[in-house]
C-alpha atoms as a PDB file:
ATOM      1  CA  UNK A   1      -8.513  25.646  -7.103  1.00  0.00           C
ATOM      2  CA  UNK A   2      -6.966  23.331  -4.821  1.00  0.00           C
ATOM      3  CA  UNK A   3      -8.627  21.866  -1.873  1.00  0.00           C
ATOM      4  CA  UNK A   4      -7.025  22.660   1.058  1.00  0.00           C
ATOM      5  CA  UNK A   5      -8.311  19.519   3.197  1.00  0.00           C
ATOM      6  CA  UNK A   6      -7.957  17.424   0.944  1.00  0.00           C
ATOM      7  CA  UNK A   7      -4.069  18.084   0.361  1.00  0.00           C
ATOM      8  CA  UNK A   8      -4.075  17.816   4.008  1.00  0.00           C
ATOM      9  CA  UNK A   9      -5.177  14.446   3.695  1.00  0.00           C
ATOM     10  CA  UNK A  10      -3.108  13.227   0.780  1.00  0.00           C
ATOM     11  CA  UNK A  11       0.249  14.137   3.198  1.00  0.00           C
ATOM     12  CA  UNK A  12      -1.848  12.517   5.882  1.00  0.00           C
ATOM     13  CA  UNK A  13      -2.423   8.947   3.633  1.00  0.00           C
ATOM     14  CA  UNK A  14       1.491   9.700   2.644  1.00  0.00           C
ATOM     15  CA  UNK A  15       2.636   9.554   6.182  1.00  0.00           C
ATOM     16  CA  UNK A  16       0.688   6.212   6.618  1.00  0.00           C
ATOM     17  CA  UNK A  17       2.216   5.305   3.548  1.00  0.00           C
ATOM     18  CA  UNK A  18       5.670   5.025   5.381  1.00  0.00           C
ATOM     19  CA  UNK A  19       4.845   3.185   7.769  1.00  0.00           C
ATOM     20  CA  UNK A  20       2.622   0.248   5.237  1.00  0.00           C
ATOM     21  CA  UNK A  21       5.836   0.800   3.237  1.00  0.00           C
ATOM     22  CA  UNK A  22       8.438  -0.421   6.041  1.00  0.00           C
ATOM     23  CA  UNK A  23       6.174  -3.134   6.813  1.00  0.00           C
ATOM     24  CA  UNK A  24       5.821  -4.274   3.208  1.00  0.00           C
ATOM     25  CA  UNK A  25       9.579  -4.403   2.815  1.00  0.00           C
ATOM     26  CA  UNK A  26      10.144  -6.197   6.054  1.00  0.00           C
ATOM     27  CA  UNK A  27       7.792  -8.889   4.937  1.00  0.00           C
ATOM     28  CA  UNK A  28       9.339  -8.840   1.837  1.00  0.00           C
ATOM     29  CA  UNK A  29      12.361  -9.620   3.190  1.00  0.00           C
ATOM     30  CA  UNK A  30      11.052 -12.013   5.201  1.00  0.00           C
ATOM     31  CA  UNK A  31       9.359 -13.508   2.164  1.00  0.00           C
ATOM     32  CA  UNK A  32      12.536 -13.504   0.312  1.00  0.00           C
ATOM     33  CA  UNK A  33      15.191 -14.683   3.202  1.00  0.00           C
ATOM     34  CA  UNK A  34      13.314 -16.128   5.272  1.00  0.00           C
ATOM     35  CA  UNK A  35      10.656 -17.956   3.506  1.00  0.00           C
ATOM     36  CA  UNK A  36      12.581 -18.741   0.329  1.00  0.00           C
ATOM     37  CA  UNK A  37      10.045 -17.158  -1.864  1.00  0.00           C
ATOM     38  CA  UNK A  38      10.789 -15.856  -5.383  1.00  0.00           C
ATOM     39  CA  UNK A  39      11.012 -11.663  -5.603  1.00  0.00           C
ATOM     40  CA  UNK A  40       7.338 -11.822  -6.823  1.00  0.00           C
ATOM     41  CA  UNK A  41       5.536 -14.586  -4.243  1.00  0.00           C
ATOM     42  CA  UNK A  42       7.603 -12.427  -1.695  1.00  0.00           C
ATOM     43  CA  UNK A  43       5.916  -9.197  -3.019  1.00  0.00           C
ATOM     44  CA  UNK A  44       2.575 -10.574  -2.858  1.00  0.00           C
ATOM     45  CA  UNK A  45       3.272 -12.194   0.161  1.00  0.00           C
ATOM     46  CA  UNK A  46       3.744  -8.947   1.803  1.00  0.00           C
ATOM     47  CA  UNK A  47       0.808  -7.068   1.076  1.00  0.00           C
ATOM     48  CA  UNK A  48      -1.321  -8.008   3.337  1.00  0.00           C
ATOM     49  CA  UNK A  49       0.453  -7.406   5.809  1.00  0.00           C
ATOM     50  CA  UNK A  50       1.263  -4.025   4.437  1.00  0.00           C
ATOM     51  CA  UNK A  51      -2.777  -3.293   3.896  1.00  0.00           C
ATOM     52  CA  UNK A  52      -3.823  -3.850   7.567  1.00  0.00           C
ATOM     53  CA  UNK A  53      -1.022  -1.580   8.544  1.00  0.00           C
ATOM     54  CA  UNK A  54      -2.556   1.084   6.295  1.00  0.00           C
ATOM     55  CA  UNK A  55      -6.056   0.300   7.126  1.00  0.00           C
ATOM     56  CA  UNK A  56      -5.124   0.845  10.893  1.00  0.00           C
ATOM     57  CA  UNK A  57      -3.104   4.286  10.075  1.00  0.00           C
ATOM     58  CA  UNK A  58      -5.612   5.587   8.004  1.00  0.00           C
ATOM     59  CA  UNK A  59      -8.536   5.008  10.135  1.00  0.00           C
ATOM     60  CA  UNK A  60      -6.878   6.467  13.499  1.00  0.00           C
ATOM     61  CA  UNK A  61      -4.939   9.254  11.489  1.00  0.00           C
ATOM     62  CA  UNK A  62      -5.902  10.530   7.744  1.00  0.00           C
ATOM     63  CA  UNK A  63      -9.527   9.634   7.786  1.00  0.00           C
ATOM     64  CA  UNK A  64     -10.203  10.005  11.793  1.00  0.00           C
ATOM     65  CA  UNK A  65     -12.595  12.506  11.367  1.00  0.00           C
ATOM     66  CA  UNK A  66     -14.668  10.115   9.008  1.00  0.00           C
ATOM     67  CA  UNK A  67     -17.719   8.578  10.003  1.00  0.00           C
ATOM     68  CA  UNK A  68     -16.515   5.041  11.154  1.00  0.00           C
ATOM     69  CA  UNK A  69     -18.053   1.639   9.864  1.00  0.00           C
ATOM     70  CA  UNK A  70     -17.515  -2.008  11.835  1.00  0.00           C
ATOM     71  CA  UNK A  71     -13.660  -2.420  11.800  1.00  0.00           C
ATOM     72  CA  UNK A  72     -14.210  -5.951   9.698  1.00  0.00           C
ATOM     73  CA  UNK A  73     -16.298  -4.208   7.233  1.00  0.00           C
ATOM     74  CA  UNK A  74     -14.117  -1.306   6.698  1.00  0.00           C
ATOM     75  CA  UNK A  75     -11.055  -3.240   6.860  1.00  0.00           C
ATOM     76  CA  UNK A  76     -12.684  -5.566   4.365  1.00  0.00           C
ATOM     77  CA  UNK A  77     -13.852  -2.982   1.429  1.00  0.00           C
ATOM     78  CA  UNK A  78      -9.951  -0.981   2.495  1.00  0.00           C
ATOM     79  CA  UNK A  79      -8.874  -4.404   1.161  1.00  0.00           C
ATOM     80  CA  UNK A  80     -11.134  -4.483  -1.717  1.00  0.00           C
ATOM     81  CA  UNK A  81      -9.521  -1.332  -2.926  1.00  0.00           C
ATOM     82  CA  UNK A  82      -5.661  -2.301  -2.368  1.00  0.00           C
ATOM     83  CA  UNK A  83      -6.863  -4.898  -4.312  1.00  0.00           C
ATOM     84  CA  UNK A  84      -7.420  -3.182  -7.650  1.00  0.00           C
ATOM     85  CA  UNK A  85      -4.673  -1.091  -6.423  1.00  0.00           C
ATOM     86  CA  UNK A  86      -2.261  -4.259  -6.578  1.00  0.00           C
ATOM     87  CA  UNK A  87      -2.892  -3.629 -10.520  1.00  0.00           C
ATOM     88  CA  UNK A  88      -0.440  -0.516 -10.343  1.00  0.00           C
ATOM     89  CA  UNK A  89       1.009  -1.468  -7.459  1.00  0.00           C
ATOM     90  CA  UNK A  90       2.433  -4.816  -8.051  1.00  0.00           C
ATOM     91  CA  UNK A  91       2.369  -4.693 -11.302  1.00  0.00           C
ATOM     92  CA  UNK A  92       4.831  -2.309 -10.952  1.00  0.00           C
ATOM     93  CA  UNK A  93       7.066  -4.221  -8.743  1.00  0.00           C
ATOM     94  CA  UNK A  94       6.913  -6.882 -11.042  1.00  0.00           C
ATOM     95  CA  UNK A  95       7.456  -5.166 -13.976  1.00  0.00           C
ATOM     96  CA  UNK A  96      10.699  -3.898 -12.618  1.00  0.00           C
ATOM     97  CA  UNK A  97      12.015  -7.119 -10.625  1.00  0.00           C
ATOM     98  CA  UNK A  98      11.470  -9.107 -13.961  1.00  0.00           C
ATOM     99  CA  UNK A  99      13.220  -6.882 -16.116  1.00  0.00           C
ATOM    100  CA  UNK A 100      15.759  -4.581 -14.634  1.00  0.00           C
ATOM    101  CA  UNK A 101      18.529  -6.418 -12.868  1.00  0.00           C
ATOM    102  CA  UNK A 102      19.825  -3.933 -10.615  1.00  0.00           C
ATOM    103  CA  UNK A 103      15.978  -3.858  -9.318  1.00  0.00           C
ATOM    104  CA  UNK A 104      15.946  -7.498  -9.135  1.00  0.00           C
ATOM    105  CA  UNK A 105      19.149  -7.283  -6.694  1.00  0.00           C
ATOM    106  CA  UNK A 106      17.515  -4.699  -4.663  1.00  0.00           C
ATOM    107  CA  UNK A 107      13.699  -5.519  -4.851  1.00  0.00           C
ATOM    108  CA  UNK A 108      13.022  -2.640  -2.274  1.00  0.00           C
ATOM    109  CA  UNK A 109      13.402  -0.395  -5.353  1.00  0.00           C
ATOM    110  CA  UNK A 110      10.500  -1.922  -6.995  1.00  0.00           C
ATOM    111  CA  UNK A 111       8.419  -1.829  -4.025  1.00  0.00           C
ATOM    112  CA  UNK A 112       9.122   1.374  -3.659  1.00  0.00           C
ATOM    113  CA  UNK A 113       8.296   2.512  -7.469  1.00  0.00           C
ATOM    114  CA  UNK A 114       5.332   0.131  -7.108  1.00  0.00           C
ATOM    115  CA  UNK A 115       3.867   2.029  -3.759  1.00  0.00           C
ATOM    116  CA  UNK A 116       4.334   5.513  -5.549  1.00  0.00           C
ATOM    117  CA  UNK A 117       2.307   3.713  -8.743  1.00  0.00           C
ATOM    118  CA  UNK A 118      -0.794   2.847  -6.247  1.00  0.00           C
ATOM    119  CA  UNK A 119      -0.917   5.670  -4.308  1.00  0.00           C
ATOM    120  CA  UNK A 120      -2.941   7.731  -5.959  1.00  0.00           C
ATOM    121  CA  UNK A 121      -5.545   5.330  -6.776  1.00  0.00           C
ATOM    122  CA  UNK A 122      -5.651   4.220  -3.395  1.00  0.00           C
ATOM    123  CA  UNK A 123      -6.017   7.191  -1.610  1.00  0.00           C
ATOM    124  CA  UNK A 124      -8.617   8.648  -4.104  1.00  0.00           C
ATOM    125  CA  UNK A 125     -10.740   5.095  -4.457  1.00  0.00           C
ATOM    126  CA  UNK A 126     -10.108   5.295   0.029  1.00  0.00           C
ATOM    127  CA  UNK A 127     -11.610   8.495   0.320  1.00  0.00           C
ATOM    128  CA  UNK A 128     -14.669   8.264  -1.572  1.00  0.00           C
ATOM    129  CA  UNK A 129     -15.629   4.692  -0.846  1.00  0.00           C
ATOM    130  CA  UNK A 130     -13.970   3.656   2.275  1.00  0.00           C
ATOM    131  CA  UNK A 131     -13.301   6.509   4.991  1.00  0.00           C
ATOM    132  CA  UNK A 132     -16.808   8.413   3.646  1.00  0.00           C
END
């Protein structure tokens, strides 16, 4: 049987999701046009920024009813588990910017593929070590 609640909260972490997402392609971008980085160093350039947007959403939002920790130690073991979610994640994105060519001419593709990859580790790993 399905948990209601936690569906709830999967939508929630989804929602978030769009917003981490738009801020991990416009520092992508900014990576790539702006910074001169290589589609890769611009992917991993982006994360971060892309984390503590998702940290922030997921706090106030999908996990608000959670018991909260200090923000630098939440935001800190949040980070620790986008971390091992980089593994599908980026590895993703780099997968298909270093292979597929019409990928590597539109890297928000990859990013894209790459955020679906992570996001069920990363909401499952958030939920029962993070927002608990």
């Amino acid at each position: 049987m399905i948990n209601r609640a936690i569906v709830i909260q999967f939508i929630k972490f989804g929602i978030v999701g769009v917003a981490g997402f738009a801020v991990d392609t416009f520092f992508l971008y900014v990576g790539i046009d702006e910074l001169g980085l290589g589609r890769v160093a611009a992917g991993f350039f982006a994360f971060p920024f892309a984390v503590t947007v998702t940290w922030i959403g997921n706090r106030l939002f999908t996990f608000r009813d959670a018991p909260h920790e200090p923000m630098a130690k939440q935001w800190a073991k949040f980070a620790a588990v986008c971390v091992v979610g980089i593994v599908f994640n980026r590895g993703t994105y780099t997968l298909l910017v270093s292979t597929i060519p019409f990928v590597y001419a539109y890297p928000v593709i990859g990013l894209l593929a790459g955020t679906a990859a992570g996001m069920f580790f990363n909401f499952f790993a958030s939920r029962r070590l993070v927002f608990r």
